[in-house]
Protein backbone atom coordinates (compact mmCIF):
# COMPACT_ATOMS: atom_id res chain seq x y z
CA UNK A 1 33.98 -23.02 -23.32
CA UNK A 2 31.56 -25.65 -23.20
CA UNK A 3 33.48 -27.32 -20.78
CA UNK A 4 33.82 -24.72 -18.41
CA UNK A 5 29.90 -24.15 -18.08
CA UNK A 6 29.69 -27.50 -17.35
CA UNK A 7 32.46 -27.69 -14.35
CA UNK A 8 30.96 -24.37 -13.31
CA UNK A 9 27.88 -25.68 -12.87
CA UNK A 10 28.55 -28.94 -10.94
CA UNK A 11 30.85 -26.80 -8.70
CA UNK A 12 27.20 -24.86 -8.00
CA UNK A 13 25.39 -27.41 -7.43
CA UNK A 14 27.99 -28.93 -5.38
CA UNK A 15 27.94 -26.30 -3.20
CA UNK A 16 24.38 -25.89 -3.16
CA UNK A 17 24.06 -29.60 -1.65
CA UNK A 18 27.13 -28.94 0.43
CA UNK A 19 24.22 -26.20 2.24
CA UNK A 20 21.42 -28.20 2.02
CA UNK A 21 23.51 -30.87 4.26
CA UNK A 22 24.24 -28.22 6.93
CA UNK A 23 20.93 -26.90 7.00
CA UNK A 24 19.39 -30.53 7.51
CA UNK A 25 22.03 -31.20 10.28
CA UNK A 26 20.94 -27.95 12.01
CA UNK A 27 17.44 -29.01 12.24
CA UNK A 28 18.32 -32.11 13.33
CA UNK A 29 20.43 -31.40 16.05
CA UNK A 30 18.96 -28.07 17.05
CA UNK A 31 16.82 -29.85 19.77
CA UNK A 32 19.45 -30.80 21.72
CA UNK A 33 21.33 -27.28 22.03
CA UNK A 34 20.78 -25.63 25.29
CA UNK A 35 20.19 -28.77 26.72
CA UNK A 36 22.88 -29.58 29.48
CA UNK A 37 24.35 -33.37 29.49
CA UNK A 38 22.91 -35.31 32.84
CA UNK A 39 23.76 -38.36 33.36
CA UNK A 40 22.18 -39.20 36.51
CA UNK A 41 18.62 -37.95 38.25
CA UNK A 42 20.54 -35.79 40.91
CA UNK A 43 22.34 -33.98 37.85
CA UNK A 44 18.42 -34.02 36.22
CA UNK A 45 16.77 -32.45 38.97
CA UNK A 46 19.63 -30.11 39.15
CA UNK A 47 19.61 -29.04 36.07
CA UNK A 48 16.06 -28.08 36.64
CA UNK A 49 14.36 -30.56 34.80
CA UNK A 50 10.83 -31.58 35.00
CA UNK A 51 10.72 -34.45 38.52
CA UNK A 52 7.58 -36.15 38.25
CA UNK A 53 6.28 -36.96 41.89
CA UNK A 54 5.82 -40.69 41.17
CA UNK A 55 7.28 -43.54 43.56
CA UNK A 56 10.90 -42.96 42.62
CA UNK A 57 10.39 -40.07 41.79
CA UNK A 58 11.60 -39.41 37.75
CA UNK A 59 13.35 -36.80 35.90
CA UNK A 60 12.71 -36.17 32.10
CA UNK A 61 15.26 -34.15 30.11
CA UNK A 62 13.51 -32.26 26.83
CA UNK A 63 15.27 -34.92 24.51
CA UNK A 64 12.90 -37.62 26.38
CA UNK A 65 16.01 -39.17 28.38
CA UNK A 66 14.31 -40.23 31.65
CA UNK A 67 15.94 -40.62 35.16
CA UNK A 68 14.97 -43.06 38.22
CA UNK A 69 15.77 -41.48 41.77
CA UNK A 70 17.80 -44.55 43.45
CA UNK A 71 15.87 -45.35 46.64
CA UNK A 72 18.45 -47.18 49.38
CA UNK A 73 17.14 -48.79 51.72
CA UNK A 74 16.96 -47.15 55.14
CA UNK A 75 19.52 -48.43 57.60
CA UNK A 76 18.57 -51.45 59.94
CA UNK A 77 18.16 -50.22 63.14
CA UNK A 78 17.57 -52.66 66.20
CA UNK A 79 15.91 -51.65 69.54
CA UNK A 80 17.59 -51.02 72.35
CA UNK A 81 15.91 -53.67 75.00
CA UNK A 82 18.65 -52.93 77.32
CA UNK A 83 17.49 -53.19 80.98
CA UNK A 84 14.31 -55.30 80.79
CA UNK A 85 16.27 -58.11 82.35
CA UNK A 86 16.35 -60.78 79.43
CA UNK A 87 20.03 -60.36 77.69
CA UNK A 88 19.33 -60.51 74.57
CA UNK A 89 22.70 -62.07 73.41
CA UNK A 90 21.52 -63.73 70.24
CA UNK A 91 19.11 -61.73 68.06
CA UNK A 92 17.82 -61.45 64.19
CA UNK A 93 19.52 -58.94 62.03
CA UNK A 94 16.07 -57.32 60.40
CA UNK A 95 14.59 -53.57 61.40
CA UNK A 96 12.88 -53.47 64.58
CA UNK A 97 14.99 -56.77 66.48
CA UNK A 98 16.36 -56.22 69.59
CA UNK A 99 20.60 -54.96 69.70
CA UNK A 100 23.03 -57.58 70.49
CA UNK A 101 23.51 -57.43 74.47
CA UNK A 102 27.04 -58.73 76.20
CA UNK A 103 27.85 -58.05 79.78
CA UNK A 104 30.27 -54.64 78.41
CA UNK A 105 26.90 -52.61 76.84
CA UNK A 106 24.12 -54.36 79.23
CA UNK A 107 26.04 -55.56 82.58
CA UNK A 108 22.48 -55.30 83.86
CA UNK A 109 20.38 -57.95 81.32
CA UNK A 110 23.73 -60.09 81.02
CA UNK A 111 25.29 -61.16 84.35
C-alpha cells in the first residue's frame, strides 16, 4: 500500500513539473506570437513595423531585430555634350562626364 502512495505521488508531482515546463515555455515564447517572420527591411516596413527616418532609414521588429534599407547607388549618368564641336571620344566613367562621342551618335563633334 505503501508503495502505491509513493508511485502515486511522484506520478503527481511529475505531472505537476511536466505544467510548470509548459507554462515557463509560454511565457517565454509568448513575445514572439503575432509577430510575422521578416527577413529583410522591405518585408519590415511591410509588415508595418516601426521605420525610423534615419540615413538608411531602419526597421525594428517588436523582438528588437533591426533592418538597414540598402541604399544603391544611383546610376552614372554622363552629359550629353553632343554638338558643342569638341568630340568627346575619350571621356571618364564618373557622374556628370561627358558621353562617349563617335561619328554614328555625334557626326557633328566627330568628323
Amino acid at each position: 500500500m505503501r508503495e502505491k502512495k509513493t508511485i502515486a505521488v511522484t506520478l503527481i508531482i511529475f505531472v505537476l513539473l511536466a505544467l510548470l515546463g509548459v507554462v515557463i515555455l509560454g511565457v517565454l515564447f509568448s513575445s514572439t506570437i503575432g509577430i510575422r517572420w521578416v527577413g529583410s527591411f522591405e518585408e519590415c516596413a511591410a509588415a508595418g513595423y516601426p521605420v525610423m527616418e534615419s540615413y538608411p532609414r531602419q526597421c525594428k521588429t517588436p523582438d528588437g531585430r533591426i533592418f538597414v534599407e540598402e541604399i544603391r547607388p544611383s546610376e552614372a549618368v554622363c552629359r550629353d555634350l553632343c554638338g558643342d564641336g569638341v568630340c568627346q571620344a575619350v571621356v571618364c566613367m564618373a557622374v556628370g562626364c561627358p558621353c562617349p562621342e563617335t561619328k554614328e551618335n555625334c557626326p557633328q563633334d566627330c568628323r
